[in-house]
PDB file of N, CA and C in Angstrom:
ATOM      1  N   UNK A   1      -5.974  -1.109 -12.191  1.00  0.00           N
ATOM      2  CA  UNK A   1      -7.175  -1.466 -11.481  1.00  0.00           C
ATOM      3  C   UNK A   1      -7.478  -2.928 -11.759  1.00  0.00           C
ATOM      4  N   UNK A   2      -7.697  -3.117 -10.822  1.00  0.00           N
ATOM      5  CA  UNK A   2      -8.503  -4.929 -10.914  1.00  0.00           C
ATOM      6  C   UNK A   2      -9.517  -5.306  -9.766  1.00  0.00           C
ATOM      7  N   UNK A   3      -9.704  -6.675  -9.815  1.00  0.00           N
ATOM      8  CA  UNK A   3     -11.020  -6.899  -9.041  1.00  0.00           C
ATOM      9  C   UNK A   3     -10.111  -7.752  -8.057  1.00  0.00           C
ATOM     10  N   UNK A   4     -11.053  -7.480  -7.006  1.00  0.00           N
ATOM     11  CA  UNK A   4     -10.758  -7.751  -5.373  1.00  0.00           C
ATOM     12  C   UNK A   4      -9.587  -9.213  -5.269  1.00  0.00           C
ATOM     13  N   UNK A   5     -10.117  -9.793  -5.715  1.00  0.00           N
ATOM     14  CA  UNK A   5      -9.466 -11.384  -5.622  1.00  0.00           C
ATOM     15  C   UNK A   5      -8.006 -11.304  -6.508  1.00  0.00           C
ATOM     16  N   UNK A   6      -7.721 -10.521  -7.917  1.00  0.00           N
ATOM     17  CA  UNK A   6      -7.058 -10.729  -8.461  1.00  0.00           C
ATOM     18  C   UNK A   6      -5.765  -9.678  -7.842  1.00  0.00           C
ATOM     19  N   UNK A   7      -6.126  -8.485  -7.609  1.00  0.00           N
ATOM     20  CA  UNK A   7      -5.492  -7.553  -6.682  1.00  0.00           C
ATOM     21  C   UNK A   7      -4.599  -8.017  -5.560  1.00  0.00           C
ATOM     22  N   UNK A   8      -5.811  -8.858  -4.944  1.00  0.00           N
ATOM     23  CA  UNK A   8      -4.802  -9.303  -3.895  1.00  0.00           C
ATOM     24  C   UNK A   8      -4.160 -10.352  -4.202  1.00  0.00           C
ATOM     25  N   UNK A   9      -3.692 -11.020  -4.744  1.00  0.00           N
ATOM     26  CA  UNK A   9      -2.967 -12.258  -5.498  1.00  0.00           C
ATOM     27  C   UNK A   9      -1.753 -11.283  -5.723  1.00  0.00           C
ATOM     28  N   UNK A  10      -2.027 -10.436  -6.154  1.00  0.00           N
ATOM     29  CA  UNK A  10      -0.957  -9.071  -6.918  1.00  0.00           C
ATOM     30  C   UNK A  10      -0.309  -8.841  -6.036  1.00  0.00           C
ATOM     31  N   UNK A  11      -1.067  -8.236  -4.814  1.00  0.00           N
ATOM     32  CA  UNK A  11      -0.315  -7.652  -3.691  1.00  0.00           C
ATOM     33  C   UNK A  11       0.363  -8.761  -2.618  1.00  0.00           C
ATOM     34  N   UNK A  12      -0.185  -9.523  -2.253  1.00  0.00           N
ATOM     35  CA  UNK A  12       0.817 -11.139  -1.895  1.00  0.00           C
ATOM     36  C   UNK A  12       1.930 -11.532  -2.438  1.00  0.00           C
ATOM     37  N   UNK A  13       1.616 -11.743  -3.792  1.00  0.00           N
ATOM     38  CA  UNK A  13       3.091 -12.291  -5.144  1.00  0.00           C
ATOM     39  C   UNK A  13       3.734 -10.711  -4.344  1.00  0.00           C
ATOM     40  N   UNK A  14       3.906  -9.644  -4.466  1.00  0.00           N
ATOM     41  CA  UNK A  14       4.503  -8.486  -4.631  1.00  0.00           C
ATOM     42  C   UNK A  14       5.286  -8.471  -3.043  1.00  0.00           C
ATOM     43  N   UNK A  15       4.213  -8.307  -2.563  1.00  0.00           N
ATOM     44  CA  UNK A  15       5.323  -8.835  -0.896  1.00  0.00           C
ATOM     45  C   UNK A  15       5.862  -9.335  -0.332  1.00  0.00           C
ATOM     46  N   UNK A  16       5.256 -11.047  -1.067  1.00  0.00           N
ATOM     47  CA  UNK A  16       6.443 -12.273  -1.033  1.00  0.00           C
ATOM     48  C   UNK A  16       7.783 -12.307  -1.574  1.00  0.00           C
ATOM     49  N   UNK A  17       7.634 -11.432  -2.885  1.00  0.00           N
ATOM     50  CA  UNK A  17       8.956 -11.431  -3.451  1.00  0.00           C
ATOM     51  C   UNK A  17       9.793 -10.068  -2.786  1.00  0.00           C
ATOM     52  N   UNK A  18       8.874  -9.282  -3.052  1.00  0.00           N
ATOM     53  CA  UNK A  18       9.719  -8.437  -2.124  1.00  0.00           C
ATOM     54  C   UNK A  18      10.599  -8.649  -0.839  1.00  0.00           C
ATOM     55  N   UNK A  19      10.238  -9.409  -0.064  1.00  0.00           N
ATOM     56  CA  UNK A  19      10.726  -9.527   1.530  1.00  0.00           C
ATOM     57  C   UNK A  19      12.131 -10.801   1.024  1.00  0.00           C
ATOM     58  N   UNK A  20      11.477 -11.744   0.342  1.00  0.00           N
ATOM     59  CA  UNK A  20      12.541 -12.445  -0.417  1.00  0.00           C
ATOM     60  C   UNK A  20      13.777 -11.949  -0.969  1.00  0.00           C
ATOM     61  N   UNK A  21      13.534 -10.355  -1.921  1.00  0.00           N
ATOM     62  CA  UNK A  21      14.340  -9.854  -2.434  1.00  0.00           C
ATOM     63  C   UNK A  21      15.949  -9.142  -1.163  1.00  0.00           C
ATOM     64  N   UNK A  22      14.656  -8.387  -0.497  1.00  0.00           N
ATOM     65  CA  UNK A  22      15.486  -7.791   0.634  1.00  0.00           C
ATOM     66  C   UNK A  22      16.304  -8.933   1.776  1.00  0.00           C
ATOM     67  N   UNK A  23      15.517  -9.864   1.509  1.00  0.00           N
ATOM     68  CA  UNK A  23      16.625 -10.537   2.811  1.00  0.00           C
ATOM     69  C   UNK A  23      18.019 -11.504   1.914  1.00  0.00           C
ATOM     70  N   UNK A  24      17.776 -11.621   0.813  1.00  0.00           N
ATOM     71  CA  UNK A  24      18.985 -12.628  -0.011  1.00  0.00           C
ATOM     72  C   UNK A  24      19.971 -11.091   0.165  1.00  0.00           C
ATOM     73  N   UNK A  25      19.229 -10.204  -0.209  1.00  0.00           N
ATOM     74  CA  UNK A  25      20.531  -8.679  -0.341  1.00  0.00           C
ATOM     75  C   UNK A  25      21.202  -8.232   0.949  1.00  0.00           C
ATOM     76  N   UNK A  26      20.076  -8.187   2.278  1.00  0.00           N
ATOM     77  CA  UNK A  26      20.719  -8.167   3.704  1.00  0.00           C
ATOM     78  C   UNK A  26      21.865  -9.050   3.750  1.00  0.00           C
ATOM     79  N   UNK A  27      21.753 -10.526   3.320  1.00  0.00           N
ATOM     80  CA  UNK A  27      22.590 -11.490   3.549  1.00  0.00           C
ATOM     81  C   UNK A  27      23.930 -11.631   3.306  1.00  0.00           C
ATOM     82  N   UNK A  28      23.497 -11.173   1.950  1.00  0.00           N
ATOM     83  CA  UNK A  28      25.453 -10.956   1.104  1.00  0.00           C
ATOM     84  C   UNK A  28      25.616  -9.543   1.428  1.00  0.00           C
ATOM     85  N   UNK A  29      24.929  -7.971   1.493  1.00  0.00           N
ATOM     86  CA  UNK A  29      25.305  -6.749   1.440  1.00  0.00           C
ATOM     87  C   UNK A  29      25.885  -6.558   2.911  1.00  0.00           C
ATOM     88  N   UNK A  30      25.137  -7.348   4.076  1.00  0.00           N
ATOM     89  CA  UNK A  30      24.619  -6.392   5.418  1.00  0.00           C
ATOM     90  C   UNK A  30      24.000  -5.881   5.433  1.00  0.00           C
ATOM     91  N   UNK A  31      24.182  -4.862   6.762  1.00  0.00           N
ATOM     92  CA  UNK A  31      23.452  -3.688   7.317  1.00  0.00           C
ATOM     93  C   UNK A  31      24.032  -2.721   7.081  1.00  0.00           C
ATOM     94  N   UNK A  32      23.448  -2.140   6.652  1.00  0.00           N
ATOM     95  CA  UNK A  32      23.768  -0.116   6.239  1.00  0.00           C
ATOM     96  C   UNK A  32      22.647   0.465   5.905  1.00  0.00           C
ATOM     97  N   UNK A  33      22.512   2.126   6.427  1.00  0.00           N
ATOM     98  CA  UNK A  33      21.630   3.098   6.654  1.00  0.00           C
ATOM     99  C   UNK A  33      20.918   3.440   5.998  1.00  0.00           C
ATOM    100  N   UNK A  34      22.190   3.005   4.062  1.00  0.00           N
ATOM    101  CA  UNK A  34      20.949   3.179   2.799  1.00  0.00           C
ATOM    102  C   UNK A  34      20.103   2.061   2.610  1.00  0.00           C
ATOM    103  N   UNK A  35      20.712   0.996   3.009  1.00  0.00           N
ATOM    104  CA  UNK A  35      19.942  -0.320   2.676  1.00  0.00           C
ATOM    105  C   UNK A  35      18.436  -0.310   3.896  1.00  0.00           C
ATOM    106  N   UNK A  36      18.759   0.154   4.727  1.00  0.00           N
ATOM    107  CA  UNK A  36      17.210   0.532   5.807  1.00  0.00           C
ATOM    108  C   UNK A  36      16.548   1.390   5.054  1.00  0.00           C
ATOM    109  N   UNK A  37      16.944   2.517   4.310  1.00  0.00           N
ATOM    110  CA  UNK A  37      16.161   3.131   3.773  1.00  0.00           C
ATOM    111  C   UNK A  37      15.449   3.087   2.421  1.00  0.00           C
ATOM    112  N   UNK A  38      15.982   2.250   1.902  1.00  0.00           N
ATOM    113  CA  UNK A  38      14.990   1.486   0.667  1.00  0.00           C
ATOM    114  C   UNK A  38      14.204   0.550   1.137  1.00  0.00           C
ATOM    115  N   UNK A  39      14.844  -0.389   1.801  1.00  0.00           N
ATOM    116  CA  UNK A  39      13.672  -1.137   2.509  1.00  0.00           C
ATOM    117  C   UNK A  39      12.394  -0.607   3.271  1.00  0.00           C
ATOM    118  N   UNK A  40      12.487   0.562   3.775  1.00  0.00           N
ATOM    119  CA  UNK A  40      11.515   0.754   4.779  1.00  0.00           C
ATOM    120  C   UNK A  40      10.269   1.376   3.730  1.00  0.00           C
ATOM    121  N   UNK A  41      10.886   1.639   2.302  1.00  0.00           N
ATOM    122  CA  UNK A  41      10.068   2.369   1.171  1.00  0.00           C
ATOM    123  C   UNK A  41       9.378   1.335   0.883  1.00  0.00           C
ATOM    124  N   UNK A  42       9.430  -0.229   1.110  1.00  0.00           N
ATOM    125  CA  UNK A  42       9.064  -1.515   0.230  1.00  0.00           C
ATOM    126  C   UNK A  42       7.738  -2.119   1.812  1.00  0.00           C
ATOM    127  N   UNK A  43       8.036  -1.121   2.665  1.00  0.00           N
ATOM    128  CA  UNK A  43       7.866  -2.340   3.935  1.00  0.00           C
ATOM    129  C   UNK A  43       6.326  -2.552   3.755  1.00  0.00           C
ATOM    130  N   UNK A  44       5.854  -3.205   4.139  1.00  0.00           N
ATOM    131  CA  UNK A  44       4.050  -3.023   3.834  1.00  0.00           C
ATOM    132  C   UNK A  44       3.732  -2.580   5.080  1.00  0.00           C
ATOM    133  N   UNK A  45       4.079  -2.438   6.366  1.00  0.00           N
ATOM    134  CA  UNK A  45       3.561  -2.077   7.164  1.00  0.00           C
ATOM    135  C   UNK A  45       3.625  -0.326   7.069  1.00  0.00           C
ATOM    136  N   UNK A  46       4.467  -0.089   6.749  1.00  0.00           N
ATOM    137  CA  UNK A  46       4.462   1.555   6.179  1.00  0.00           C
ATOM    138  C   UNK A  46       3.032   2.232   5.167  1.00  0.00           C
ATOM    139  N   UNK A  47       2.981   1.223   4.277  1.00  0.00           N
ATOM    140  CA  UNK A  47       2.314   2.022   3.084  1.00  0.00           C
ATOM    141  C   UNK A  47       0.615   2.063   3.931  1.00  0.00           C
ATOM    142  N   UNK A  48      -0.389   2.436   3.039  1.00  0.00           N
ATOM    143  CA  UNK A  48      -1.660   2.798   3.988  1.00  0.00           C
ATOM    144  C   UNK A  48      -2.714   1.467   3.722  1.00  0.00           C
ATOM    145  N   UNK A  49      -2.130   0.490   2.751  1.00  0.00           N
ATOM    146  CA  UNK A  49      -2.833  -0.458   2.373  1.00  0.00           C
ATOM    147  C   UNK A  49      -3.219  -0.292   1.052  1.00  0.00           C
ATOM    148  N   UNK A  50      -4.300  -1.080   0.782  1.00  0.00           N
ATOM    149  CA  UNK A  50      -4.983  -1.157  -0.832  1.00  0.00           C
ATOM    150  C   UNK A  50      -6.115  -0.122  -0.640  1.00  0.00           C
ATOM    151  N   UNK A  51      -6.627   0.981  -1.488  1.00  0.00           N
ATOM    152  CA  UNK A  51      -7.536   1.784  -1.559  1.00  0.00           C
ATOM    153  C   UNK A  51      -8.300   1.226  -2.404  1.00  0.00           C
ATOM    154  N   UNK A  52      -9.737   1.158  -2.107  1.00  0.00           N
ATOM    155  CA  UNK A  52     -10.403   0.184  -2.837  1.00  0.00           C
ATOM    156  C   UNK A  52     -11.345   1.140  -3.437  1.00  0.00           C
ATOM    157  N   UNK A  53     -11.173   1.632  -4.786  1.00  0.00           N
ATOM    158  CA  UNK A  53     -11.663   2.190  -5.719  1.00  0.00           C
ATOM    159  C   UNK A  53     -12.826   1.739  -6.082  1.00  0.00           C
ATOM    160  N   UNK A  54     -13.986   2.681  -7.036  1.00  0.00           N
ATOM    161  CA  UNK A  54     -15.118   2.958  -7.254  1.00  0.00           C
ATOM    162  C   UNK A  54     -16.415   2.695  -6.024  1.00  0.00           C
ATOM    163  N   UNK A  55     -15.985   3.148  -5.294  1.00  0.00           N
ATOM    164  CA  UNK A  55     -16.790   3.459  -3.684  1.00  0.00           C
ATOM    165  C   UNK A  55     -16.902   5.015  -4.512  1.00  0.00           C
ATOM    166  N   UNK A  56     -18.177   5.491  -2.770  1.00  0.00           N
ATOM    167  CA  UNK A  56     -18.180   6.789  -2.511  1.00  0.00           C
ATOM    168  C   UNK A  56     -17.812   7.237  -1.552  1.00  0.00           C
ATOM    169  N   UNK A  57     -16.973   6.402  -0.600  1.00  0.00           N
ATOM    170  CA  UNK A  57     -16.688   6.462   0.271  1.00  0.00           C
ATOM    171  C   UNK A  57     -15.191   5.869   0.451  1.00  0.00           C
ATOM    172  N   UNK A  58     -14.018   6.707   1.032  1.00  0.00           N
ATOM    173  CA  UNK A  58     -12.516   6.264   1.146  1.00  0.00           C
ATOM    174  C   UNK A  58     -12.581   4.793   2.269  1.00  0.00           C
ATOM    175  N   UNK A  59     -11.859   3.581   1.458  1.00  0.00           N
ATOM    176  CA  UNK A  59     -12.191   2.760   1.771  1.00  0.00           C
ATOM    177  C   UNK A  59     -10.845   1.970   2.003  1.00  0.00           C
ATOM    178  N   UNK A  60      -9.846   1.563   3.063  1.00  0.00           N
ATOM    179  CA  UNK A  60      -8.627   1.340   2.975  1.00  0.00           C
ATOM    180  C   UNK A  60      -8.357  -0.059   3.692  1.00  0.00           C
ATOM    181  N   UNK A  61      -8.175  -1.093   2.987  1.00  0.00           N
ATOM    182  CA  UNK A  61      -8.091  -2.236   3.058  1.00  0.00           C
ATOM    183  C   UNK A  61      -6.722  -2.567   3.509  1.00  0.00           C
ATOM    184  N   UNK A  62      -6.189  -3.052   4.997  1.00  0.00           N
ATOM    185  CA  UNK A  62      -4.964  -3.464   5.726  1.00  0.00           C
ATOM    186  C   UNK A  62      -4.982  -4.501   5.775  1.00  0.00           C
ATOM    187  N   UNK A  63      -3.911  -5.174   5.525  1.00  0.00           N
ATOM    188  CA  UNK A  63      -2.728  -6.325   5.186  1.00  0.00           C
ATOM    189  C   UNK A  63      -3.382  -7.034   6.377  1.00  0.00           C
ATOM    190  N   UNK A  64      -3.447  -8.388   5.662  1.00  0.00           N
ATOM    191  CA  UNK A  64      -4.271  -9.459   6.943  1.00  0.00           C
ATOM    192  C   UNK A  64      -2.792  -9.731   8.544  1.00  0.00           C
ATOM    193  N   UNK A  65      -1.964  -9.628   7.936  1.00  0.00           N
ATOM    194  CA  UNK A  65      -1.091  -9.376   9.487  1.00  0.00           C
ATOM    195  C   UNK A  65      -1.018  -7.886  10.217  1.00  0.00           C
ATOM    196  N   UNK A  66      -1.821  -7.619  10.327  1.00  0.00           N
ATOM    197  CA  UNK A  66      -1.487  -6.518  10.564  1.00  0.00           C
ATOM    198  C   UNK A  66      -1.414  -5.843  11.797  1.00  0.00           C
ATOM    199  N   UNK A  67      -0.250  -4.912  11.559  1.00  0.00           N
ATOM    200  CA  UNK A  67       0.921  -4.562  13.094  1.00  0.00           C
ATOM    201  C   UNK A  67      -0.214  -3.115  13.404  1.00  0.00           C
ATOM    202  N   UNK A  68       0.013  -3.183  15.056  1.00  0.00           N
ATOM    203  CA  UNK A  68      -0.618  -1.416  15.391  1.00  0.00           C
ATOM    204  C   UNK A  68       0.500  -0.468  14.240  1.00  0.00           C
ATOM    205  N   UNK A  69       1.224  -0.472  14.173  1.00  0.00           N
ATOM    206  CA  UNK A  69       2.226   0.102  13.052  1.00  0.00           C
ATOM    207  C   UNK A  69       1.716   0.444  11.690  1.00  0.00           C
ATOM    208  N   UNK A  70       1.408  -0.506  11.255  1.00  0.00           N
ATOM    209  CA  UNK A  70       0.697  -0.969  10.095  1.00  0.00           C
ATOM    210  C   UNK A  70      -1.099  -0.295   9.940  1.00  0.00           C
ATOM    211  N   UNK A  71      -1.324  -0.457  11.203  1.00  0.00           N
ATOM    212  CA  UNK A  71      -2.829   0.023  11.291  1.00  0.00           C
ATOM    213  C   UNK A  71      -3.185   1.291  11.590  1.00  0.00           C
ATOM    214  N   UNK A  72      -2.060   2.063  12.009  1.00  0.00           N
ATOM    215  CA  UNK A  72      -1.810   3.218  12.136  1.00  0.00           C
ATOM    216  C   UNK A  72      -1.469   3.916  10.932  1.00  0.00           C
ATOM    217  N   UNK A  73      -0.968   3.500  10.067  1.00  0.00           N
ATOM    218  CA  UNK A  73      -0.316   3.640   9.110  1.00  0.00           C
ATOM    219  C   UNK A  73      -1.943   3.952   7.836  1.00  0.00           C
ATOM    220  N   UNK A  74      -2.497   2.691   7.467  1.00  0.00           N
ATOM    221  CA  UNK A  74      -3.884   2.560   7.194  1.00  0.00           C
ATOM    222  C   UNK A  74      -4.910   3.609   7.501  1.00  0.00           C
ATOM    223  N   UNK A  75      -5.002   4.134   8.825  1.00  0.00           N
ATOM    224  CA  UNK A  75      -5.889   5.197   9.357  1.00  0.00           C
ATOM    225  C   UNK A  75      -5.095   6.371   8.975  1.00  0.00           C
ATOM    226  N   UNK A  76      -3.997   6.756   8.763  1.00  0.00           N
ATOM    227  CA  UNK A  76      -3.395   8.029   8.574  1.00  0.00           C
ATOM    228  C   UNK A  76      -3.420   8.096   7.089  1.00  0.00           C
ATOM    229  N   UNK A  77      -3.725   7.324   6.213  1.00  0.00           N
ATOM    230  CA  UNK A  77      -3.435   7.558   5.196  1.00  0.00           C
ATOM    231  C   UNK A  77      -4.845   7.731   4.393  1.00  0.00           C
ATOM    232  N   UNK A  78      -5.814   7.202   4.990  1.00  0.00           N
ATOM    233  CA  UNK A  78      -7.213   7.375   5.088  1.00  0.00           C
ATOM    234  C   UNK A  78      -7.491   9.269   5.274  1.00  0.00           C
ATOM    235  N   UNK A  79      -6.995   9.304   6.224  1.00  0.00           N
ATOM    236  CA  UNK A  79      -6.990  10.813   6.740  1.00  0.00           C
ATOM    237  C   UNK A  79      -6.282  11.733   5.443  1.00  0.00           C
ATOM    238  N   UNK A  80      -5.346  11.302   5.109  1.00  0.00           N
ATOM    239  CA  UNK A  80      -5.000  12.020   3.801  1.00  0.00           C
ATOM    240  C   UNK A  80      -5.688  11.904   2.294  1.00  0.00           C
ATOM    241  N   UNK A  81      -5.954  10.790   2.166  1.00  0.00           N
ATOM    242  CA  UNK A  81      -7.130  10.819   1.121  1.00  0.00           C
ATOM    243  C   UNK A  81      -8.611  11.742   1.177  1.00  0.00           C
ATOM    244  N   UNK A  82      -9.090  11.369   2.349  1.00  0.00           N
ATOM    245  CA  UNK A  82     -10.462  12.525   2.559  1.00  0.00           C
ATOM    246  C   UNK A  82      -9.570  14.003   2.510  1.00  0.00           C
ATOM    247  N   UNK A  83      -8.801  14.656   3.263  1.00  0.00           N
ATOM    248  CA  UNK A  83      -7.817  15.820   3.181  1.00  0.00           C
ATOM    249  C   UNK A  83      -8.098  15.806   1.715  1.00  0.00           C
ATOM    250  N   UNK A  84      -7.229  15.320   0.840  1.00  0.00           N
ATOM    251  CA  UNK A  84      -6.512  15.604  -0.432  1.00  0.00           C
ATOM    252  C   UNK A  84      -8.191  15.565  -1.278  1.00  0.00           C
ATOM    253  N   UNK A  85      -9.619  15.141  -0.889  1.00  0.00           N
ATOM    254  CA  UNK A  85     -10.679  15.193  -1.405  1.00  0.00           C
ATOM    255  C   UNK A  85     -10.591  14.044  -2.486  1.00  0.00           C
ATOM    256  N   UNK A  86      -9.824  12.753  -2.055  1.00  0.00           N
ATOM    257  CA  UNK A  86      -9.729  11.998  -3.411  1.00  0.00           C
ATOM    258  C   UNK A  86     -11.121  11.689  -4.273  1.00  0.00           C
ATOM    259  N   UNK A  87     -11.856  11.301  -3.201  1.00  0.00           N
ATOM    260  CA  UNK A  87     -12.995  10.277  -4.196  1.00  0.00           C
ATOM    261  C   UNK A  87     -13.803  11.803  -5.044  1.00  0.00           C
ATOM    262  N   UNK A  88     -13.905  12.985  -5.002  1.00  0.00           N
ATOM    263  CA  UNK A  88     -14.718  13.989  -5.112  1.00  0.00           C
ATOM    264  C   UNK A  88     -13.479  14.176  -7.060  1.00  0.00           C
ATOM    265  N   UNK A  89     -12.578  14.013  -6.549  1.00  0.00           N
ATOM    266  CA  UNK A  89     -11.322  14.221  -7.693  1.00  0.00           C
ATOM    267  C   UNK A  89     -11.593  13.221  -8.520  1.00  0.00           C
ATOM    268  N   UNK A  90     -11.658  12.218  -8.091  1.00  0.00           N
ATOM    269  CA  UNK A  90     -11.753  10.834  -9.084  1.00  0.00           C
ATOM    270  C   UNK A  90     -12.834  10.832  -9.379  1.00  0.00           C
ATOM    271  N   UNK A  91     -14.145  11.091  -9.262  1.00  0.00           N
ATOM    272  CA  UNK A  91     -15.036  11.425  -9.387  1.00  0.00           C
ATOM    273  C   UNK A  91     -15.460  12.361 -10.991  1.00  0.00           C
ATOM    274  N   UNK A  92     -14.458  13.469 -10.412  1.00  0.00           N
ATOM    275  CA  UNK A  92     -14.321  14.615 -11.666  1.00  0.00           C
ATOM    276  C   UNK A  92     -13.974  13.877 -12.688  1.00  0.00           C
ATOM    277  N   UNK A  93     -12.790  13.205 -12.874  1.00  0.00           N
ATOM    278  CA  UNK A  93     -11.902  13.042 -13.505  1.00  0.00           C
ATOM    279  C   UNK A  93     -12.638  12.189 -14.544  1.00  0.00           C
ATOM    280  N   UNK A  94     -13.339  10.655 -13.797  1.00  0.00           N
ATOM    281  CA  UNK A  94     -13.893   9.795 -14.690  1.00  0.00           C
ATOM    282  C   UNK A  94     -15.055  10.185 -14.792  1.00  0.00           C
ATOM    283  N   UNK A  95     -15.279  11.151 -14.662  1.00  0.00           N
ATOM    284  CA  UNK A  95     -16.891  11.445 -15.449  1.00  0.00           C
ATOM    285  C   UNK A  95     -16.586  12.433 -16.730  1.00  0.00           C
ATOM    286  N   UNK A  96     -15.680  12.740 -17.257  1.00  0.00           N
ATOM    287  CA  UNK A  96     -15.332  12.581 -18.187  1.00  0.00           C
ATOM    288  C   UNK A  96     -15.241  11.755 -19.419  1.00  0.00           C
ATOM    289  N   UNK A  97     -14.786  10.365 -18.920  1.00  0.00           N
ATOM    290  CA  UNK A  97     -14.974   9.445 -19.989  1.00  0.00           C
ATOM    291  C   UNK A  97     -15.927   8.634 -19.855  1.00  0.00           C
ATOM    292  N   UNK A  98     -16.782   8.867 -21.450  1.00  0.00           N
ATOM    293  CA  UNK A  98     -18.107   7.981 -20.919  1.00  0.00           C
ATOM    294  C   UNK A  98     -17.694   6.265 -20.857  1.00  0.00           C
TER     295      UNK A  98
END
C-alpha cells in the first residue's frame, strides 16, 4: 500500500520497464504463442487498473492512455470486486488490527 502519487510513480517505472523488457525479448526471441502469452499477463490494458484502497466504495483507477479495451477491462473488474464483496471483506479483516 502507498499513497496516490507514490503508487503511481510505481505503476509507470513498472510499465515502462516492462514494455522495455518485452520488446528487447520480441527482438532477439520473435514471435511465438508462448511469448504472446506471457506478455498479454504483463499488458496493462488487460489488468482492471489500480484499486484504490481505504474507500467505502470500489474505486478503480484506469491507466491515463486508456484503450476501450483497457476500459472495459477496468469496469469488469470493478464488477468482480463488488461480486467477490471486497470492501465488506477488507473491512472485516482490518478491523481486527487496531
Amino acid at each position: 500500500m502507498t499513497d496516490g502519487f507514490t503508487g503511481n510513480i510505481l505503476l509507470k517505472s513498472c510499465e515502462g520497464i516492462s514494455s522495455l523488457i518485452f520488446k528487447l525479448l520480441r527482438n532477439q526471441l520473435g514471435n511465438s504463442e508462448h511469448f504472446d502469452a506471457i506478455e498479454k499477463l504483463f499488458d496493462h490494458a488487460e489488468s482492471p487498473g489500480g484499486l484504490l484502497c481505504g474507500l467505502e466504495r470500489i474505486v478503480v483507477k484506469c491507466h491515463g492512455n486508456v484503450t476501450p479495451r483497457s476500459m472495459l477491462s477496468g469496469i469488469s473488474g470493478a464488477i468482480h470486486f463488488i461480486q467477490q464483496n471486497l470492501i465488506e471483506r477488507m473491512q472485516v479483516h482490518f478491523s481486527l488490527f487496531p
